[in-house]
Structures are given as C-alpha cells and as structure tokens.
Protein backbone atom coordinates (compact mmCIF):
# COMPACT_ATOMS: atom_id res chain seq x y z
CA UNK A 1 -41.08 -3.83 -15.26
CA UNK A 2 -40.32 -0.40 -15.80
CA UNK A 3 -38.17 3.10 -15.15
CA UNK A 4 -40.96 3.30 -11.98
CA UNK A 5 -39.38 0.66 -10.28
CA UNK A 6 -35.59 2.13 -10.95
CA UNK A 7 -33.86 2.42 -7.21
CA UNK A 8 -31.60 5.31 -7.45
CA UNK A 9 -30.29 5.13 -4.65
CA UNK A 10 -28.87 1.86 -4.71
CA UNK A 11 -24.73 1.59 -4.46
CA UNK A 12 -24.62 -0.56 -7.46
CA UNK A 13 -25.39 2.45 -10.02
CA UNK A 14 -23.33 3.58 -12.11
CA UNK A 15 -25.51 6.08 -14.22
CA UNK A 16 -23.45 6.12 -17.83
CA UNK A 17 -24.31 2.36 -18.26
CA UNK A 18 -25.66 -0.78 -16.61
CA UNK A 19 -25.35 -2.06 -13.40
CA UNK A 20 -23.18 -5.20 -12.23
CA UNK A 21 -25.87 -7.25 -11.47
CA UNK A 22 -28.16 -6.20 -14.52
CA UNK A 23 -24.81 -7.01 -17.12
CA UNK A 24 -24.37 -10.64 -15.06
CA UNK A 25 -27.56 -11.64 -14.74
CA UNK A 26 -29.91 -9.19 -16.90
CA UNK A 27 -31.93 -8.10 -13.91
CA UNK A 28 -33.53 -4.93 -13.62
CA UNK A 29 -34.27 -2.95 -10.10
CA UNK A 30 -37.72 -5.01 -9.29
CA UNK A 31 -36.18 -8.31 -8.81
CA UNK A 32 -32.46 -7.88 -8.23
CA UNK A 33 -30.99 -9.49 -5.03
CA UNK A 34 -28.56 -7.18 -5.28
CA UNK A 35 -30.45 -3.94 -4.25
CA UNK A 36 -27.96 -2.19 -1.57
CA UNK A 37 -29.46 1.27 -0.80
CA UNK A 38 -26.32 3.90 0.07
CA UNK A 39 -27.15 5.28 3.66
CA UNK A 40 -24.00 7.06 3.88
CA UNK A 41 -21.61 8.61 1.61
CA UNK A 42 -17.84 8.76 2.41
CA UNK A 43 -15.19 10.25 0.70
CA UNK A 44 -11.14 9.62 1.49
CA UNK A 45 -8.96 11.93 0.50
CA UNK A 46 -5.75 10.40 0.08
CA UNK A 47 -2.84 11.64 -2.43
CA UNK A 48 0.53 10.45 -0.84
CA UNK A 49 2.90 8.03 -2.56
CA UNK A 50 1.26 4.98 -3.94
CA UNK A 51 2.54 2.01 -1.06
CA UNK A 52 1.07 5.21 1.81
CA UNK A 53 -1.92 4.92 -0.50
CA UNK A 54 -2.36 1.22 -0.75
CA UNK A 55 -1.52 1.07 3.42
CA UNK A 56 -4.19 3.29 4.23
CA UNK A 57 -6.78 0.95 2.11
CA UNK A 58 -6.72 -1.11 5.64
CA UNK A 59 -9.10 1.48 7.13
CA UNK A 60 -11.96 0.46 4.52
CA UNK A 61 -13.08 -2.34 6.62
CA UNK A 62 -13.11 0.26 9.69
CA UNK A 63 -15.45 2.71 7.59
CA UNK A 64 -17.72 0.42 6.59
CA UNK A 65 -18.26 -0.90 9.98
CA UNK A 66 -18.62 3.07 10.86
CA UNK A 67 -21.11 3.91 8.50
CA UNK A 68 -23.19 0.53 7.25
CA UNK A 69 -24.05 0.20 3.65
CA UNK A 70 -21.71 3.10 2.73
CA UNK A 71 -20.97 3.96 -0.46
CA UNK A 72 -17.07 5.11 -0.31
CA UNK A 73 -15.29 7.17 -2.92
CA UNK A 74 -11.51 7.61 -2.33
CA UNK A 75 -9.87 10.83 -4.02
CA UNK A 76 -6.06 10.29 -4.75
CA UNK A 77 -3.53 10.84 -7.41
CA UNK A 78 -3.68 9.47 -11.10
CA UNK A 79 -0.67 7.13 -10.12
CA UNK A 80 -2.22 5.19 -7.33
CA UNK A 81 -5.85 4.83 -8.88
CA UNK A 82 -4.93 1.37 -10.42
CA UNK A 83 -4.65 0.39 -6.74
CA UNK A 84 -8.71 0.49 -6.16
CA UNK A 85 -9.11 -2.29 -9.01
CA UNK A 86 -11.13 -4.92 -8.16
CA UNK A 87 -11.40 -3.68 -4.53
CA UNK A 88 -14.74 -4.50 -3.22
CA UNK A 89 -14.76 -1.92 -0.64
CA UNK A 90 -14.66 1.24 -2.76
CA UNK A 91 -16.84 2.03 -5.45
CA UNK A 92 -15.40 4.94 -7.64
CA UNK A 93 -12.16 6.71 -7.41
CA UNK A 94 -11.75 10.14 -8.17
CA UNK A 95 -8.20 11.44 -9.54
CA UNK A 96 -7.21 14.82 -8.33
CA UNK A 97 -5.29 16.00 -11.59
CA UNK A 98 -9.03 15.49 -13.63
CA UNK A 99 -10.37 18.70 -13.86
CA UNK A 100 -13.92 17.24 -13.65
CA UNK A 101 -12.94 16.48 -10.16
CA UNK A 102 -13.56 19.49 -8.77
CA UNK A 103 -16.68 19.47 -10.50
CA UNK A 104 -17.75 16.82 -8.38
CA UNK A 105 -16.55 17.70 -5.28
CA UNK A 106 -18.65 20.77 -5.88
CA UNK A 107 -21.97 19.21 -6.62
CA UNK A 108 -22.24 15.71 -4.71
CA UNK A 109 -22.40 16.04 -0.54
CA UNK A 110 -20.72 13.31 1.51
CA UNK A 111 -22.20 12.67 5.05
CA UNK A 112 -18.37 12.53 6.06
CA UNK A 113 -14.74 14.00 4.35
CA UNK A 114 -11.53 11.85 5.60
CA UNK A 115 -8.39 13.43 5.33
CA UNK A 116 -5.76 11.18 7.28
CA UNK A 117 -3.13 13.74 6.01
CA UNK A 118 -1.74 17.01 6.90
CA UNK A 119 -0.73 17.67 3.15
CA UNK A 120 -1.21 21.10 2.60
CA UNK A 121 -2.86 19.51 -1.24
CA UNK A 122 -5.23 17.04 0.23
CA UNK A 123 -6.02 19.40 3.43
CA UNK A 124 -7.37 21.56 0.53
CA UNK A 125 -9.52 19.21 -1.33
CA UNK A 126 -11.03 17.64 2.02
CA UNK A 127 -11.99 21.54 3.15
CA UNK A 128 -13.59 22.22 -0.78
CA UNK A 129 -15.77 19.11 -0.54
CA UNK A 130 -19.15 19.23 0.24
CA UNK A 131 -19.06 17.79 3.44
CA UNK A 132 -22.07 17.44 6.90
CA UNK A 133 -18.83 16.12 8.50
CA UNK A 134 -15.01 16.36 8.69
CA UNK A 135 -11.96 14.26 10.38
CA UNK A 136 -8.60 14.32 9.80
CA UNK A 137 -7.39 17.67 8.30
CA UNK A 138 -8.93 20.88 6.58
CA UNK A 139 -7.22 24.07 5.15
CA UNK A 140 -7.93 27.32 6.05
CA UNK A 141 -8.43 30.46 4.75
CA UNK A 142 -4.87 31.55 5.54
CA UNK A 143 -3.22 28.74 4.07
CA UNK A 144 -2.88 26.70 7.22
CA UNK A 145 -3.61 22.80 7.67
CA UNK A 146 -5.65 22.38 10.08
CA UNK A 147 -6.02 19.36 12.91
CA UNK A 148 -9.46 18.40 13.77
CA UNK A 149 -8.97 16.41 16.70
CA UNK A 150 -6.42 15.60 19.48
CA UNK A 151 -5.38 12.47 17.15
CA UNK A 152 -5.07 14.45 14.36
CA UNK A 153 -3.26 16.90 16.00
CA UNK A 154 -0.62 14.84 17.61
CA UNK A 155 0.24 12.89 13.95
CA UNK A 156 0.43 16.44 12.72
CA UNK A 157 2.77 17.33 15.43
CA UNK A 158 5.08 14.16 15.21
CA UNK A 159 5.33 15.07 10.84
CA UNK A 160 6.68 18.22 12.17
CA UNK A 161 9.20 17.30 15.01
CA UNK A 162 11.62 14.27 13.88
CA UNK A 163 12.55 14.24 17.88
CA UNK A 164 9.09 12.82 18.00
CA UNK A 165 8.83 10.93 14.94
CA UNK A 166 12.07 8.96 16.85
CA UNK A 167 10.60 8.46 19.96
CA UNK A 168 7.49 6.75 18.57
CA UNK A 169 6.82 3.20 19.13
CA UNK A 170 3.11 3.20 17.58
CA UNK A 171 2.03 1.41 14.25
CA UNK A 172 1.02 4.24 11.26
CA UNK A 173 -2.34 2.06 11.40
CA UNK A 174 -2.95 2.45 14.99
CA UNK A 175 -1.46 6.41 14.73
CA UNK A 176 -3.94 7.14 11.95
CA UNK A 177 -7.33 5.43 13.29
CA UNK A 178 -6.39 8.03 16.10
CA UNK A 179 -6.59 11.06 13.59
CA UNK A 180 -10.01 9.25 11.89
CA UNK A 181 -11.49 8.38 15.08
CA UNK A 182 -11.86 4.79 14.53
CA UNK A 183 -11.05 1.77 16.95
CA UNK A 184 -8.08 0.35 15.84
CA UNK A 185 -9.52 -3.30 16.56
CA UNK A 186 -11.64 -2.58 13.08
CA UNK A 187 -8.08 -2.06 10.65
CA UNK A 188 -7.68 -4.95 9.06
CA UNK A 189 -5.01 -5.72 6.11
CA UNK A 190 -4.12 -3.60 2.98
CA UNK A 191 -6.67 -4.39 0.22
CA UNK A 192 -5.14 -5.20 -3.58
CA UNK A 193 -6.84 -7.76 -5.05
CA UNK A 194 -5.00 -9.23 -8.19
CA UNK A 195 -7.33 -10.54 -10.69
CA UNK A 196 -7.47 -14.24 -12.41
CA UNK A 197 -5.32 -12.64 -15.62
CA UNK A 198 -2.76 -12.12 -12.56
CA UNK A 199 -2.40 -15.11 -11.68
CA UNK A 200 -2.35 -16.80 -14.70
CA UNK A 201 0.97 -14.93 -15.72
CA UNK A 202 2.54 -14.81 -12.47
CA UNK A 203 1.58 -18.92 -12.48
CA UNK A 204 3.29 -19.04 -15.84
CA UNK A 205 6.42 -16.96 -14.72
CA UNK A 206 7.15 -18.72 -11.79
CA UNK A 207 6.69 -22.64 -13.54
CA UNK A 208 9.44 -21.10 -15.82
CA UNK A 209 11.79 -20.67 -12.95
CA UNK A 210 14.21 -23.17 -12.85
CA UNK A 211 15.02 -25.29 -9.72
CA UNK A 212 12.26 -26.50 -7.11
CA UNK A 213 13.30 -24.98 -4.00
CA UNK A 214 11.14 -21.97 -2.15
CA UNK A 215 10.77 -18.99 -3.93
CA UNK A 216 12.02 -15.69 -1.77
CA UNK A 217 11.47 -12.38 -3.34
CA UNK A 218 13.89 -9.54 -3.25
CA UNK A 219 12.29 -6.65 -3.77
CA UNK A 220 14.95 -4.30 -5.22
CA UNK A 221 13.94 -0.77 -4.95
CA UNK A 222 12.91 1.39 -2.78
CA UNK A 223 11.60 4.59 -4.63
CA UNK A 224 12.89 7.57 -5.41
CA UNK A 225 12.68 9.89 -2.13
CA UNK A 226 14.98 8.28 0.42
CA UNK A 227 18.18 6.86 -1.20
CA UNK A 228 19.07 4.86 1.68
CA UNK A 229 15.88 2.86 2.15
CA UNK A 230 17.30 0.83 -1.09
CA UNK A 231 19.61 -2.31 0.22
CA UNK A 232 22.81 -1.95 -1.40
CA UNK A 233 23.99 -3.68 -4.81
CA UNK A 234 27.10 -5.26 -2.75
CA UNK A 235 24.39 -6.60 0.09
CA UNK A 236 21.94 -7.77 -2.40
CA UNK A 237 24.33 -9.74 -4.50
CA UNK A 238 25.92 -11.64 -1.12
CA UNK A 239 22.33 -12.43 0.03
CA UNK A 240 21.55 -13.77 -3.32
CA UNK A 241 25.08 -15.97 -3.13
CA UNK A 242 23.64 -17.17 0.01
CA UNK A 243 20.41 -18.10 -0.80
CA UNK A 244 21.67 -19.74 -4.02
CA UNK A 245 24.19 -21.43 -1.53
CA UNK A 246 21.04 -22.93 0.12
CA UNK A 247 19.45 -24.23 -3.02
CA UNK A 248 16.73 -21.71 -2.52
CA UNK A 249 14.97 -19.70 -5.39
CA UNK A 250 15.05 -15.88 -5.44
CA UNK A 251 13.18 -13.73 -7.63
CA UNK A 252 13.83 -10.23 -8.46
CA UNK A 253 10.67 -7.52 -7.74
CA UNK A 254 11.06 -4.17 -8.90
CA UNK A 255 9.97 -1.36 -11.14
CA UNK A 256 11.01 0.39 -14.31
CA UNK A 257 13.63 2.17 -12.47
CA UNK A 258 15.61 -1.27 -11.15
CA UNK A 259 15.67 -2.54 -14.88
CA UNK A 260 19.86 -2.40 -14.50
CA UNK A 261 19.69 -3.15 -11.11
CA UNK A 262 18.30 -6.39 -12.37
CA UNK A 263 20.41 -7.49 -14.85
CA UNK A 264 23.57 -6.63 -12.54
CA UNK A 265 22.44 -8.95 -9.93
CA UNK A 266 21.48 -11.92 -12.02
CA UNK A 267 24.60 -11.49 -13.84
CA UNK A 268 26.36 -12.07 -10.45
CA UNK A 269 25.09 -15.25 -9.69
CA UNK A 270 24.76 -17.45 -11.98
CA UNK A 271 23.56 -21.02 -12.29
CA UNK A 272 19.85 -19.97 -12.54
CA UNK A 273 19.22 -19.53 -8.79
CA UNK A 274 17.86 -15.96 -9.42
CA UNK A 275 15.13 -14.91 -12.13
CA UNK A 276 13.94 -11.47 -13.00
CA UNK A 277 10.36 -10.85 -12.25
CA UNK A 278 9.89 -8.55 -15.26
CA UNK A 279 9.79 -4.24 -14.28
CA UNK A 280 6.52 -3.57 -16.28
CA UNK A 281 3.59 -5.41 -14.07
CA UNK A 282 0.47 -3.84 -13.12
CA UNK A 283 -0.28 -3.02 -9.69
CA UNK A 284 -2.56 -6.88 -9.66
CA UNK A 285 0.32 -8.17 -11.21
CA UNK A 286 3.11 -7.59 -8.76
CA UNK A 287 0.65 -8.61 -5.82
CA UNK A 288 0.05 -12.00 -7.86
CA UNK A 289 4.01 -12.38 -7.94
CA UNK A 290 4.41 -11.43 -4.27
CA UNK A 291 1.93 -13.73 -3.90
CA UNK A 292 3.44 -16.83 -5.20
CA UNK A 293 6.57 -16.08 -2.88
CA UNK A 294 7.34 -17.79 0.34
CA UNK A 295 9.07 -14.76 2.03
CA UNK A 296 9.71 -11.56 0.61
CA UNK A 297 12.70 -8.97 1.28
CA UNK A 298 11.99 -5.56 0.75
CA UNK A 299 12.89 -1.77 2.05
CA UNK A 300 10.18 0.54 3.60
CA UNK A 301 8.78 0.49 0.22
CA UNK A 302 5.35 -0.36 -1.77
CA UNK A 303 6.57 -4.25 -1.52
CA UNK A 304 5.67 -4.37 2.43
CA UNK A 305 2.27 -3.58 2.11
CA UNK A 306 1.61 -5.70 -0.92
CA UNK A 307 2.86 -8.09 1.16
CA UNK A 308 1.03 -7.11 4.31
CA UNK A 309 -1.89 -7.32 1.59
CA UNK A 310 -1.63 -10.82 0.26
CA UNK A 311 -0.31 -12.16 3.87
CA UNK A 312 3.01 -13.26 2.59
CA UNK A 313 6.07 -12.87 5.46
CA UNK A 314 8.30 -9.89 5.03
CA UNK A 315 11.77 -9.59 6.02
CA UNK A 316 12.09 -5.55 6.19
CA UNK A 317 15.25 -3.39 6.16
CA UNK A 318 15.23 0.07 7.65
CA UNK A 319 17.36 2.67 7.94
CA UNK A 320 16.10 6.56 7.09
CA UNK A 321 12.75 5.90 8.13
CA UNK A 322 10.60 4.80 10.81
CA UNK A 323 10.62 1.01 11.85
CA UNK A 324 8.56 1.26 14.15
CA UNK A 325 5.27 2.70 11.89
CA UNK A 326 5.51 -0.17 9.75
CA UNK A 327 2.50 -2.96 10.93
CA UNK A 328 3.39 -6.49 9.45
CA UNK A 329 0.55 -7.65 11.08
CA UNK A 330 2.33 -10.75 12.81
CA UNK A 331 3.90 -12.01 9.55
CA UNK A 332 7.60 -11.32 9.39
CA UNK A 333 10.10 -9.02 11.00
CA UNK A 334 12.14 -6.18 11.20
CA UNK A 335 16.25 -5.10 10.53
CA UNK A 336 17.84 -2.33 11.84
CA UNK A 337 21.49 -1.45 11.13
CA UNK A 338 23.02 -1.60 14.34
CA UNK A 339 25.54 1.12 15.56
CA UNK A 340 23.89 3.94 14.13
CA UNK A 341 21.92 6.43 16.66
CA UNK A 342 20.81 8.78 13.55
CA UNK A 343 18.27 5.91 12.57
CA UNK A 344 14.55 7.08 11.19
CA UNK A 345 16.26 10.82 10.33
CA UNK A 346 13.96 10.84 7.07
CA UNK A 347 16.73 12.51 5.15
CA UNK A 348 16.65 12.02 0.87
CA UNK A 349 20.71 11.64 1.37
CA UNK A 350 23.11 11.68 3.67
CA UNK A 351 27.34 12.13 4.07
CA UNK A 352 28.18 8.70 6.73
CA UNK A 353 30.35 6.40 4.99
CA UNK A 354 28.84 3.76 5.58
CA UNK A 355 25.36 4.81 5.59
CA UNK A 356 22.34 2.94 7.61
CA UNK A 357 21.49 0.64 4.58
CA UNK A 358 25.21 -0.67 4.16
CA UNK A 359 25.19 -1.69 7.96
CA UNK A 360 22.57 -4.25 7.09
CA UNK A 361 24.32 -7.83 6.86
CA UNK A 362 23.21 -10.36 4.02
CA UNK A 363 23.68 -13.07 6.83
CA UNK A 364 21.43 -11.50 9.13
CA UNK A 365 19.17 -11.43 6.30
CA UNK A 366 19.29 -14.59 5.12
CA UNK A 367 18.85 -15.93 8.92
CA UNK A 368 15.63 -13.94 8.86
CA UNK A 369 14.38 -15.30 5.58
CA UNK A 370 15.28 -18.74 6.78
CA UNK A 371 13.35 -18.60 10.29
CA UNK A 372 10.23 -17.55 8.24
CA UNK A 373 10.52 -20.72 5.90
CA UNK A 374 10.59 -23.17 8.66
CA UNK A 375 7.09 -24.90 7.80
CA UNK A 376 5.78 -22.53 4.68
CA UNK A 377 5.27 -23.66 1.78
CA UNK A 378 3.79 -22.32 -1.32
C-alpha cells in the first residue's frame, strides 16, 4: 500500500489525522469497506436557539435522500454545536463566532447552501458561501433578506405578520420542508444521540431514585425569551402533589438557570416522590435522562424536541407561542389555557393577571400525563 492509493474524496477524511475506519480497524484506503466517495456537498446554515437548532436536525434524513452520499456540514452557533455529537448524519460543524469560519466558507464550494431562516445573520452567511445552489434565504446587497421561493417566502411572511402566525395550523417541519423544497414525507425525528457514558449516569441517577413507580419528567424551564412559556411555581408544585398523590415518580429537568427553581419544588413535597435531575448535563446527557422517563412535561422549550428525539410522550403547555408549529410526531399532546383569545402573541412579557401559563390546570395536566401511561413502561 501506499499514498497512490489515498481516496480523497472519500467522506470519512478528516485531513489533520486518521480516519474512523483506519483508527478502528488500521485500514488504509486500498482495502477499507468503508470507502464512501462525497458526490455532493451540503452546507446548513442554522444559528437560532439551540431546541430550533436540534428541531431542524429532522431534515438530515430529507437531505440525504436529496443528495445521496452527501457529505453535510451544518454552520450554527458555538452554543448548539454540542448538539451534532455523535450524529451520524453530519460530518463537521462549523461555529459562526470562529473566525476561521469565514475562512472556509470562502475557500470550500458546496453544490447546495440551506438557509431555513430569514435571520438577517444566517441570511448573510448562506449568501457569502460558496455556493452552485441556494434555498431558503440570502442577503442582499442592501441589507435585505431575501426569499428564494414561494415556501420561503410565505414562512418569511408569517415571521412578519403575527395575524398569520395565529391563523396557522401547519407543523414548523412541514412549514420549513416548504422553504427547502423537500417532501415532507422524508422529515423524520430530531437527531441527538446520547452516548454509552450517558446512559451509564442517567442509569445510575435514576436507580438512586427512591420509590418504584413510573418516572414522569417535569421539565422546569423554558428559556429566557418568553417568560410565559415557563409553567408557574404554584402549578408545578400542585402537579407534583398530585403525582406524588398517585405514587408516581417525578423528576426535575432543567438547566443552570432552574437551580432554585429546583430546590423550591422538592422542598414542597416531600416524602421523596420528586428528585432533582442535576442542572449541569451535557446536551447527551439530558437526552439519556429524558430518555429513561415514561412521559415528560415540558413548555415550548428544548425538552420537546429531545423528547420528539428519543420518542418519549410529551405533555406540552403553551401559551405565548405557537401550538400549532410544534410536531410531536404522534407521541403525546397538547395544553392550551382556555379563555384567552391573545394565545401564540410571541410577546417576552405581558400585563394580564393571570397570564396564559397560570390558566394551565395541574389536573388537566396530570390527566394528560396519566392517559399517556396507560400501557408504557420503561
């Protein structure tokens, strides 16, 4: 064997060091199994908030069945790249805050650019690649985001007019394969793949739960844009009475930010009915803890599509944004507040006393969680 016989063009390469296949199994290019040449090269561009991110990985199966034996790079924010770990359907991630980035953008031509967002930041980025094709959005010259298509065009138009953004009845999934031109039939499920590390821990965690009943997660937070997409304190502690009421398990899911929350709500009911799932886990980690849930309960947050991602039911409480965007893809369903006609405004705060989230009842909750435990178990 020798450099003669090295395949560049093979989607296994990584350049700076050895292949996959050639650490496993010590193989070089003339007799690897593995040889995948790259006859297209894709690039997403994708910078929203890291549960958009992860929701939008469901289009990977949909581009690979677009262009065969692609070799897909997804561009998004330093935040979200932890997302792509492990994800067989992507094989590098750019961050837009490295300044190398544009570097690359500048040197490397994709056969297509996908810019599912009319973000005046990623329009940018998907019109400064080196692209034979574009779909989605592009800026311009004058500063403008620009549709490429009648799908593209219409999301952009909805983002603008929250009389439309009301009115919608369409899935974000089925919305966005519109703007990339792809059959919706191809989206399949978020992708976030926890590793065997993971699972281990959140194995470990969950044995040291006390009790035996199901485990439901209550996911705690919401982020940090829309206050009311978080379930009130009040709400969440009744549910958790409830459920503990019921001889059912509950652990807590959240981030750094819910680290109070957390402690106030297991401090409310006691008896060990409701654990902390820890506020520190990597992006594998929660979706290993999701994971070992029966049902979770969550806000339009990151939680859904973890969920959505490891095919766990979700019980999901809405309020300032859009229910109707939000595919659980047959597992689980959704709670409006009833009463209020100023649903899916997609305002940070608001002055109604009570607001949307409040209107939510713990018992209709707890119904919901207990129709999706009839026959699961886990």
């Amino acid at each position: 064997m020798s450099f003669a016989d090295f395949k560049a063009d093979c989607r296994h390469v990584r350049w700076d060091r050895p292949c996959a296949p050639h650490k496993q199994r010590g193989v070089w290019c003339d007799t690897c199994t593995d040889y995948a040449p790259i006859q297209h090269r894709v690039l997403m561009v994708k910078l929203a908030a890291t549960g958009d991110v992860l929701r939008t990985t469901a289009f990977l199966p949909a581009i690979h069945q677009t262009w065969p034996h692609a070799k897909v790079t997804w561009l998004t924010r330093a935040g979200a790249a932890g997302l792509f770990a492990g994800n067989p359907l992507v094989d590098e991630v750019l961050v837009a805050e490295d300044g190398l980035t544009a570097a690359r953008l500048g040197t490397e031509t994709f056969d297509v650019v996908l810019c599912p967002d009319a973000d005046p930041e990623a329009a940018a980025l998907a019109a400064f690649a080196k692209g034979r094709q574009r779909r989605g959005y592009v800026r311009d010259a004058s500063g403008r985001v620009v549709a490429l298509g009648p799908g593209a065009a219409a999301w952009l138009e909805m983002g603008l007019r929250d009389d439309l953004k009301r009115q919608n009845r369409s899935t974000y999934q089925s919305l966005v394969a519109a703007v990339l031109g792809f059959d919706p039939a191809l989206v399949r499920e978020p992708i976030l793949e926890p590793n065997a590390g993971d699972r281990q821990r959140a194995a470990a965690l969950v044995a040291g739960f006390p009790g035996s009943g199901p485990l439901v997660g209550l996911n705690t937070g919401a982020g940090g844009r829309w206050a009311y997409k978080q379930w009130t304190l009040a709400n969440q502690v009744e549910f958790l009475r409830l459920c503990a009421t019921a001889g059912l398990r509950v652990v807590l899911l959240g981030g750094p930010e819910e680290v109070q929350r957390h402690r106030e709500l297991v401090a409310a009911v006691p008896g060990g009915s409701v654990c902390d799932g820890g506020n520190q886990h990597s992006f594998g980690g929660f979706a290993a803890l999701v994971e070992r849930c029966a049902v979770v309960v969550t806000g339009d947050s990151f939680a859904v599509h973890v969920a959505a991602a490891r095919k766990v039911p979700a019980v999901v409480l809405f309020g300032p944004t859009s229910a109707a965007e939000i595919e659980l893809y047959g597992r689980g369903e959704k709670l409006v507040p009833p009463g209020f006609e100023c649903l899916c405004c997609y305002l940070p705060r608001c002055d109604k006393v009570p607001h949307c989230q409040a209107g939510i009842a713990p018992q209709a909750v707890f119904a919901a969680v207990q129709r999706w435990l009839v026959g699961v178990v886990r």
